[in-house]
Protein backbone atom coordinates (compact mmCIF):
# COMPACT_ATOMS: atom_id res chain seq x y z
CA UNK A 1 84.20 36.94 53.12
CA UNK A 2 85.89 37.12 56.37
CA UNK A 3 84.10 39.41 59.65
CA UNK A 4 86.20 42.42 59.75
CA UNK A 5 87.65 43.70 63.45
CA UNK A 6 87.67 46.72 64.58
CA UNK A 7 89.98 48.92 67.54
CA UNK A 8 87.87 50.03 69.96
CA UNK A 9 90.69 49.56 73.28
CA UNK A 10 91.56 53.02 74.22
CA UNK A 11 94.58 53.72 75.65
CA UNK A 12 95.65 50.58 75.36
CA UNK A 13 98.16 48.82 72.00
CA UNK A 14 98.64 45.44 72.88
CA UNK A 15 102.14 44.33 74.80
CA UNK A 16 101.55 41.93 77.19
CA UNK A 17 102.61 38.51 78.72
CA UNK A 18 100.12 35.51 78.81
CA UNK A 19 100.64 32.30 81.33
CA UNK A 20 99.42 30.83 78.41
CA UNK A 21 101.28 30.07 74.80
CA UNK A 22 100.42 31.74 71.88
CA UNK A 23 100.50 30.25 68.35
CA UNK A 24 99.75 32.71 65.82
CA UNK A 25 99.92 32.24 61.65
CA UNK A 26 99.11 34.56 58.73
CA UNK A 27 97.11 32.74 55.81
CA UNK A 28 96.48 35.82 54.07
CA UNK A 29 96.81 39.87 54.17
CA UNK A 30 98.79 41.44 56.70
CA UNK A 31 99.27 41.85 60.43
CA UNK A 32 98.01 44.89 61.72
CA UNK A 33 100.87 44.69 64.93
CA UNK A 34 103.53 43.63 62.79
CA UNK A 35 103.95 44.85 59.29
CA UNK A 36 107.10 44.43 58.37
CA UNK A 37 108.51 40.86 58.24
CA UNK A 38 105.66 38.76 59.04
CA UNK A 39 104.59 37.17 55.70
CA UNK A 40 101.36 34.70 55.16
CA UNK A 41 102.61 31.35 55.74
CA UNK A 42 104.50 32.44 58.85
CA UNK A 43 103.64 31.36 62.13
CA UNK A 44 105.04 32.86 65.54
CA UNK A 45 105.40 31.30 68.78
CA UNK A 46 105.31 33.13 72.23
CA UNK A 47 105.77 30.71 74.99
CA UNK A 48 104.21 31.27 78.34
CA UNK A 49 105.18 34.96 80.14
CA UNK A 50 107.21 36.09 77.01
CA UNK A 51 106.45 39.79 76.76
CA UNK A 52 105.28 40.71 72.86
CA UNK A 53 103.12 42.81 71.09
CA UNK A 54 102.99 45.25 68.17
CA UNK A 55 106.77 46.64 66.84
CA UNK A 56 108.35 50.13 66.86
CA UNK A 57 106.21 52.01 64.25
CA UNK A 58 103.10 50.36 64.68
CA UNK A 59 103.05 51.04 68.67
CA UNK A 60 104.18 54.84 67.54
CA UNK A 61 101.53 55.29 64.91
CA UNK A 62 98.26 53.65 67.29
CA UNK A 63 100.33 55.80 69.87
CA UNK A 64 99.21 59.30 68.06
CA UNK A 65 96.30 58.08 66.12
CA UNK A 66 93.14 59.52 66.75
CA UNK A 67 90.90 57.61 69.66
CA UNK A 68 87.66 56.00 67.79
CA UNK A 69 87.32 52.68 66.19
CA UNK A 70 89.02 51.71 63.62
CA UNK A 71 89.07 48.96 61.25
CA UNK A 72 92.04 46.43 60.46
CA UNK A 73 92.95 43.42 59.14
CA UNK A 74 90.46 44.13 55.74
CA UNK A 75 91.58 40.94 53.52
CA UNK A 76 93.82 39.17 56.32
CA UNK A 77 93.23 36.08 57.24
CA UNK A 78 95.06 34.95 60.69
CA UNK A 79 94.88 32.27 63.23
CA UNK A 80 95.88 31.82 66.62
CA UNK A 81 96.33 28.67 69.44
CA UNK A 82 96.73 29.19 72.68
CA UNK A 83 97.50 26.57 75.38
CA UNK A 84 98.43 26.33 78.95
CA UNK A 85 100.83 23.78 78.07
CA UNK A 86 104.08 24.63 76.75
CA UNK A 87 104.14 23.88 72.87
CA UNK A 88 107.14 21.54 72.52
CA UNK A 89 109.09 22.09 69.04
CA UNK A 90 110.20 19.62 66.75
CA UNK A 91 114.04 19.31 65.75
CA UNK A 92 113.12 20.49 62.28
CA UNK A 93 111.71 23.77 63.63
CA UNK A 94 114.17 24.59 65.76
CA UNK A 95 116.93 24.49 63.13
CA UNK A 96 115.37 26.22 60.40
CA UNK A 97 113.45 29.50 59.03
CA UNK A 98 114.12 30.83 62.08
CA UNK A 99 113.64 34.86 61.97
CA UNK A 100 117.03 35.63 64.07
CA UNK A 101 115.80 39.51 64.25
CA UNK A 102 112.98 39.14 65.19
CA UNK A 103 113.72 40.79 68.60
CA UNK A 104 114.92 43.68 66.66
CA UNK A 105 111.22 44.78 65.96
CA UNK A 106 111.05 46.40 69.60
CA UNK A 107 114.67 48.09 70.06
CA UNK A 108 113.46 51.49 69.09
CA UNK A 109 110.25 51.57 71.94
CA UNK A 110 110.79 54.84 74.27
CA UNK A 111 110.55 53.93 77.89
CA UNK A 112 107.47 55.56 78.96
CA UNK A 113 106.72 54.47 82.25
CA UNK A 114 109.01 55.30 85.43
CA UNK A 115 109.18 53.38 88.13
């Protein structure tokens, strides 16, 4: 069986921006930051300095849970590439099973910072 992972950040849920690229999949399970929409067999890419993280209702629910560690991702089984380089995409990816809402994930986040 898989190592489990465990929370153990406080104060902290996970948006951020790399100056690397991320390439992330789902084999099997679910996604603890995005559990809605992101099936096993789907990948996601987030090029260099694009800002992502965990969607509405996770962020809200980590937001208010209680501060200990906590387990996720029992029976998921995820990967993830990251590069310096920018991941060039082929024609064929660019053109199809393309999630066009996947921006829609973050459009109910509070502002919660002033500056």
């Amino acid at each position: 069986s898989a190592p489990c992972l465990w929370t153990l950040a406080c104060h902290s849920v996970g948006y951020h921006r790399n100056t690397m690229s991320e390439y992330m999949g789902l084999i099997h399970g679910l996604y603890e930051a995005k559990e809605k929409g992101f099936l096993p067999g789907g990948g996601s890419l987030h090029s260099c300095m694009t800002a992502h993280g965990p969607e509405t209702e996770v962020f809200e629910k980590a937001s208010t849970a209680e501060l200990k560690p906590q387990r996720v991702a029992d029976g998921s089984l995820a990967f993830m590439f990251e590069s310096t380089y920018m991941f060039k995409l082929t024609k064929h990816a660019m053109e199809n099973n393309i999630d066009e809402d996947y921006w829609l994930c973050w459009q109910g986040l509070k502002k919660n910072f002033s500056a």
